[in-house]
N, C-alpha and C. Protein backbone atom coordinates (compact mmCIF):
# COMPACT_ATOMS: atom_id res chain seq x y z
N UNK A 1 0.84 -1.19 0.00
CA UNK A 1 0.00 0.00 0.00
C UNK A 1 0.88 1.24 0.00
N UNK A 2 0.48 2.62 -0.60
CA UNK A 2 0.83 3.74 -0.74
C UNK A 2 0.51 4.60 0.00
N UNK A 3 1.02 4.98 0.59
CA UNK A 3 0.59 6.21 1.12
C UNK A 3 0.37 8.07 0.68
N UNK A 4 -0.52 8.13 0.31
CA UNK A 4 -0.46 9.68 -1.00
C UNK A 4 -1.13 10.68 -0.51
N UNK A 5 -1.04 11.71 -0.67
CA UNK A 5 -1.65 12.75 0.35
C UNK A 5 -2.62 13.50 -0.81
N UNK A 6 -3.37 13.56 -0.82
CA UNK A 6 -4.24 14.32 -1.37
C UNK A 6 -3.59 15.18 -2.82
N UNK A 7 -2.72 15.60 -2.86
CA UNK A 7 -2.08 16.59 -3.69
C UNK A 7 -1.53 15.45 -4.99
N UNK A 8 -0.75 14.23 -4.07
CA UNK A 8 -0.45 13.48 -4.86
C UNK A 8 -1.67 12.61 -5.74
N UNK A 9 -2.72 12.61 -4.59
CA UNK A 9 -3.83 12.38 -6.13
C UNK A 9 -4.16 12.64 -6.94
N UNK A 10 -4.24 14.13 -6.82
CA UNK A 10 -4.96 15.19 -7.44
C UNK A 10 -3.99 15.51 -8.66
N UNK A 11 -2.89 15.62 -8.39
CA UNK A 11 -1.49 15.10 -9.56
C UNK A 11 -1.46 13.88 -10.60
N UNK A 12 -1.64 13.32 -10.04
CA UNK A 12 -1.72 11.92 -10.71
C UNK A 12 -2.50 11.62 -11.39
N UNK A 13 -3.68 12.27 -11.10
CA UNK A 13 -5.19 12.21 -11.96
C UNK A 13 -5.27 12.95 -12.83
N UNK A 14 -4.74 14.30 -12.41
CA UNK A 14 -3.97 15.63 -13.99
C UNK A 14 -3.30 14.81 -14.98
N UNK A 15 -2.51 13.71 -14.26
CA UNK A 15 -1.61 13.32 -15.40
C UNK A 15 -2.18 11.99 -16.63
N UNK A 16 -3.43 12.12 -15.95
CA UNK A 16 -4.35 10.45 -16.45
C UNK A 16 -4.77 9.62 -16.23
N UNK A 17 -4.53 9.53 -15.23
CA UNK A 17 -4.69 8.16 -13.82
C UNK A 17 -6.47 8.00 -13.63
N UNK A 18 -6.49 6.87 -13.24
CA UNK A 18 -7.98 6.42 -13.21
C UNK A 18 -7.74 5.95 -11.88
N UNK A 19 -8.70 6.92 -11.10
CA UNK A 19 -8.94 6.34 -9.24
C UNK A 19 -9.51 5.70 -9.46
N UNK A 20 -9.72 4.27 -8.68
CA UNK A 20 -10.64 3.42 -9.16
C UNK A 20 -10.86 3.08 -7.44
N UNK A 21 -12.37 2.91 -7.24
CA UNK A 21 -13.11 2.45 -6.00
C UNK A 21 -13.54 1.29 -5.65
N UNK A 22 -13.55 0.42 -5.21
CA UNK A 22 -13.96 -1.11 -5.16
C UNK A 22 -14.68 -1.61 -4.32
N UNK A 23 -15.21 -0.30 -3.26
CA UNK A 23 -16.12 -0.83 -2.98
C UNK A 23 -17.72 -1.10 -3.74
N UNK A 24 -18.76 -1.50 -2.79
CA UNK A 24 -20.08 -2.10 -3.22
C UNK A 24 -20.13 -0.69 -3.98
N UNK A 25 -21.54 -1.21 -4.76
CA UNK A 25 -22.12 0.29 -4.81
C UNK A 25 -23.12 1.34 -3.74
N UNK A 26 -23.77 0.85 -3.17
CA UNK A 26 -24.29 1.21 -1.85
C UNK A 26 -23.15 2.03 -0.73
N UNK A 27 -21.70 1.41 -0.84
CA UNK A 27 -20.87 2.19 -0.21
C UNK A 27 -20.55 3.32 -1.12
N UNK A 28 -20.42 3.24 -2.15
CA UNK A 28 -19.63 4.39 -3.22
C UNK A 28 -20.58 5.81 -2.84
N UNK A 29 -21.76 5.20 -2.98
CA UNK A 29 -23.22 5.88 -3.32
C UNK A 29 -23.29 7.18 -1.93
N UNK A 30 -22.70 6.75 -1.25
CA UNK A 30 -22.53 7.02 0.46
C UNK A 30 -21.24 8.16 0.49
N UNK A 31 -20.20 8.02 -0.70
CA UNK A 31 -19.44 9.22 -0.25
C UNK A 31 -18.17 8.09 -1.03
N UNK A 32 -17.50 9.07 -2.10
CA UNK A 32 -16.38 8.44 -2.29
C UNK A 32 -15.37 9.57 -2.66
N UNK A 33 -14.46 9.46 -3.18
CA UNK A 33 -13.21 10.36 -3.72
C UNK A 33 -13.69 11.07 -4.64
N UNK A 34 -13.32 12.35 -4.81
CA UNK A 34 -13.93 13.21 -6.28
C UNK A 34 -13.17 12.51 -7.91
N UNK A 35 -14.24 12.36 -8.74
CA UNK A 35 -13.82 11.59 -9.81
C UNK A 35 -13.14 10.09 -9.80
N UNK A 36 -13.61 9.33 -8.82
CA UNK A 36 -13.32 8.36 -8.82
C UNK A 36 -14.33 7.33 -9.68
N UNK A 37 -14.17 6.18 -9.96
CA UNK A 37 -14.94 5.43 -11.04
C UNK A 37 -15.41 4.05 -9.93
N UNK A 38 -16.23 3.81 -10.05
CA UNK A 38 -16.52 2.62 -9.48
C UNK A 38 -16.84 1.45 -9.94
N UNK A 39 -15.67 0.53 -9.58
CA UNK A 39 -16.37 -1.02 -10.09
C UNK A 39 -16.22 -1.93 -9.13
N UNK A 40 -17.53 -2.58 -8.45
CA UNK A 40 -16.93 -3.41 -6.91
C UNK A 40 -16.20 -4.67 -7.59
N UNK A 41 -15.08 -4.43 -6.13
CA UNK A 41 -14.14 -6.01 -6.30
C UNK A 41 -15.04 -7.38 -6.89
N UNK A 42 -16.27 -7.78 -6.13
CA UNK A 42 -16.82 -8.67 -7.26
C UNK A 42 -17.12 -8.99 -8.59
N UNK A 43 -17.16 -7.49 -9.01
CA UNK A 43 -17.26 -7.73 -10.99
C UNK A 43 -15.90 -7.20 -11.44
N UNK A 44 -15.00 -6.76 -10.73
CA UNK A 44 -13.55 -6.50 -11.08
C UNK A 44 -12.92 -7.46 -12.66
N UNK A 45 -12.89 -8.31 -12.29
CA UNK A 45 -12.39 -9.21 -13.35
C UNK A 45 -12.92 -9.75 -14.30
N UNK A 46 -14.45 -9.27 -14.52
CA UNK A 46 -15.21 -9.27 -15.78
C UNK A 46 -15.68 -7.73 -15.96
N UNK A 47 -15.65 -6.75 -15.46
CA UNK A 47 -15.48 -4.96 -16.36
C UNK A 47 -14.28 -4.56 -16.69
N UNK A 48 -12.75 -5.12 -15.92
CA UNK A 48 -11.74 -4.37 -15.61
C UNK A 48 -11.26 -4.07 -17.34
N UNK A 49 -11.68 -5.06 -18.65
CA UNK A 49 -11.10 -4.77 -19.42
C UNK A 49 -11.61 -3.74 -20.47
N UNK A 50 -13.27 -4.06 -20.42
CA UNK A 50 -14.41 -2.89 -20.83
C UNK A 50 -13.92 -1.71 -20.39
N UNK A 51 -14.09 -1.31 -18.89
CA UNK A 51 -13.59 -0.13 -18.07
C UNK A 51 -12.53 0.52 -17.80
N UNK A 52 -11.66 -0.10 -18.16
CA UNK A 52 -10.16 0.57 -17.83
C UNK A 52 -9.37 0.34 -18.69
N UNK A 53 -8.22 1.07 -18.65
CA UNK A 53 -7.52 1.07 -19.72
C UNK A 53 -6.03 0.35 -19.38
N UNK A 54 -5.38 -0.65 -20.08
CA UNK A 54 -4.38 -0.91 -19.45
C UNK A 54 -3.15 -0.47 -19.80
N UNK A 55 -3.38 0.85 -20.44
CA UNK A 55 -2.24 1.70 -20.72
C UNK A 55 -1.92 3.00 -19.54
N UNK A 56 -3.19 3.12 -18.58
CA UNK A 56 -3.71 4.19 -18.02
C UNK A 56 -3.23 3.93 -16.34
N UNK A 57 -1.95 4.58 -15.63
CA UNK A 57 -2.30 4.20 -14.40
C UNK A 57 -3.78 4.10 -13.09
N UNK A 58 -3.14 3.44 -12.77
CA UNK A 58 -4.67 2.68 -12.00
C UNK A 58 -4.54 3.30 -10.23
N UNK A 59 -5.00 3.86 -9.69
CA UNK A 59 -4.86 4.32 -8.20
C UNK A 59 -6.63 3.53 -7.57
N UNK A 60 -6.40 2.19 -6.59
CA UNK A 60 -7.21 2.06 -6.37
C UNK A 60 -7.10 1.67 -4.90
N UNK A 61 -8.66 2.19 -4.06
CA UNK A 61 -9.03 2.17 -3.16
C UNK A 61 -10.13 1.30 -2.43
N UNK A 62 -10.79 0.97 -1.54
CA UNK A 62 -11.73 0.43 -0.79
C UNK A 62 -12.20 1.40 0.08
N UNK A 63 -12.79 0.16 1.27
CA UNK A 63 -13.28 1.15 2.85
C UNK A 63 -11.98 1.71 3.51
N UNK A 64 -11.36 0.22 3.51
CA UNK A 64 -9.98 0.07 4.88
C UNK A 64 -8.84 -0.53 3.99
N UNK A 65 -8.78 -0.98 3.46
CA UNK A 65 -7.62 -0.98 2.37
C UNK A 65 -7.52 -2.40 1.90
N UNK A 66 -8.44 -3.74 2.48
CA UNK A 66 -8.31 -5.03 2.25
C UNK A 66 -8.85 -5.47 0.51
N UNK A 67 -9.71 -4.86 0.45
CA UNK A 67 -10.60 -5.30 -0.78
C UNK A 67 -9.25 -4.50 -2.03
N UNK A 68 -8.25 -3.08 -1.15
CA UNK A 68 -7.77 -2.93 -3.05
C UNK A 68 -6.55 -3.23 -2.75
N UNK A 69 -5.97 -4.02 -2.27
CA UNK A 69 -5.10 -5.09 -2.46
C UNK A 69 -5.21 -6.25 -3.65
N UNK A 70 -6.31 -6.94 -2.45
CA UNK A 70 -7.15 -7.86 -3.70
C UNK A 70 -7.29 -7.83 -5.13
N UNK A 71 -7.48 -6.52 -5.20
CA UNK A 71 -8.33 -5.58 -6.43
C UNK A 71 -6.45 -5.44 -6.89
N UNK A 72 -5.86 -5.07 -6.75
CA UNK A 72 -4.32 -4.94 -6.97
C UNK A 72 -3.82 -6.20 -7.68
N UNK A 73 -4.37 -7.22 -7.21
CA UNK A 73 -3.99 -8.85 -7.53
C UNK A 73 -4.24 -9.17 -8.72
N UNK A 74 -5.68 -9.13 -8.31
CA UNK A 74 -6.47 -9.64 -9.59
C UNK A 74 -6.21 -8.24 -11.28
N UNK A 75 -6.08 -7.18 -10.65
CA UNK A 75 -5.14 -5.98 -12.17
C UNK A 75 -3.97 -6.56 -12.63
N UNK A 76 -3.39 -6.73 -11.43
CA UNK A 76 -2.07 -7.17 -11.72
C UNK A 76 -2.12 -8.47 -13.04
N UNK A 77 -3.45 -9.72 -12.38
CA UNK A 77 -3.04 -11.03 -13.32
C UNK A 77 -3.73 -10.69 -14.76
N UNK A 78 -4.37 -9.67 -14.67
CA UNK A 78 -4.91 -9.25 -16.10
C UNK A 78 -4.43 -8.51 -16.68
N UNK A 79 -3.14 -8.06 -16.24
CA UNK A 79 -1.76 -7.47 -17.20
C UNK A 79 -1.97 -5.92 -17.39
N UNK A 80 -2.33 -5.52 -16.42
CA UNK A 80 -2.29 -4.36 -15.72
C UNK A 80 -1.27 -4.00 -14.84
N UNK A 81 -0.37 -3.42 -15.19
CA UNK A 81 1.37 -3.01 -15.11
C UNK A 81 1.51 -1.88 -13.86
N UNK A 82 0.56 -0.76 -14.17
CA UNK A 82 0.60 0.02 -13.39
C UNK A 82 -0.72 0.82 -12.49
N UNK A 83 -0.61 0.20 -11.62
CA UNK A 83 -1.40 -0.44 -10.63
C UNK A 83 -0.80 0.19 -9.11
N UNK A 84 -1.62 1.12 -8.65
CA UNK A 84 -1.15 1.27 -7.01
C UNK A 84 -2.61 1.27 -6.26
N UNK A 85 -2.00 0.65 -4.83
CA UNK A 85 -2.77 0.61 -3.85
C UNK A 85 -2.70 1.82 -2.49
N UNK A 86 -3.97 2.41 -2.98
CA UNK A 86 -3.46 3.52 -1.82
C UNK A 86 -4.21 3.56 -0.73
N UNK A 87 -5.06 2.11 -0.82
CA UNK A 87 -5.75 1.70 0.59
C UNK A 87 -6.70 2.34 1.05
N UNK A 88 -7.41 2.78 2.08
CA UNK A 88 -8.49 2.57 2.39
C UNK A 88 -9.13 4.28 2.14
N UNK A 89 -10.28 4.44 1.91
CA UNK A 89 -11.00 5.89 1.91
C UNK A 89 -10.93 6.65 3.03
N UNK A 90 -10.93 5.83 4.39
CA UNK A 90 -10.71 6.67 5.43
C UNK A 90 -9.32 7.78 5.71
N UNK A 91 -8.55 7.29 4.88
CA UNK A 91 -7.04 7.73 5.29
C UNK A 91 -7.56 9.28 4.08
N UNK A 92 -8.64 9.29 3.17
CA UNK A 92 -8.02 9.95 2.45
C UNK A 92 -10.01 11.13 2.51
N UNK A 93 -10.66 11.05 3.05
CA UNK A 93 -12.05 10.96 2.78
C UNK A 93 -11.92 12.90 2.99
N UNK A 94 -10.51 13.71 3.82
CA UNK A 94 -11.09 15.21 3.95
C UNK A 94 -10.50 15.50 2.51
N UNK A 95 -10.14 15.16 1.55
CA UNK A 95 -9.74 14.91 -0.31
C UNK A 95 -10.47 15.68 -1.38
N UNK A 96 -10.77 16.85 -1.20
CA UNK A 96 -12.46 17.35 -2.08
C UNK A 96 -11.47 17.84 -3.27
């Protein structure tokens, strides 16, 4: 996991980067990162290739940071190169 402070998101996303959210949708729906995209870890590995780009860095998150690990794994085996985990929404939720 990464640790990125707000600025470094907000950078990263200037530069192209796709935040990506993993939680449910019911959680997303509830409050997530500005411009973040949502696809829950369960359909991850049947949208990830529709939805994302695997030329495009990937910055992805959850609640608490377990699910975008996971979500890290499963990018990773679908040949998704650049891929960070910056763990959970709480660390990052005062982010507007």
């Amino acid at each position: 996991m990464t640790n990125l402070t707000c600025d470094d998101i907000r950078q990263t996303m200037q530069s192209g980067a796709t935040l990506l959210d993993v939680r449910n949708a019911d959680e997303f729906n509830r409050g997530a990162l500005p411009d973040a995209k949502n696809i829950p870890l369960s359909v991850l590995p049947v949208l990830a290739h529709e939805r994302l780009d695997r030329a495009t860095p990937v910055l992805v998150y959850c609640q608490a940071g377990a699910r975008a690990v996971m979500a890290e794994k499963i990018l990773a085996g679908l040949g998704f190169n650049n891929v960070t985990n910056i763990g959970g929404i709480e660390h990052y939720q005062h982010c507007h």
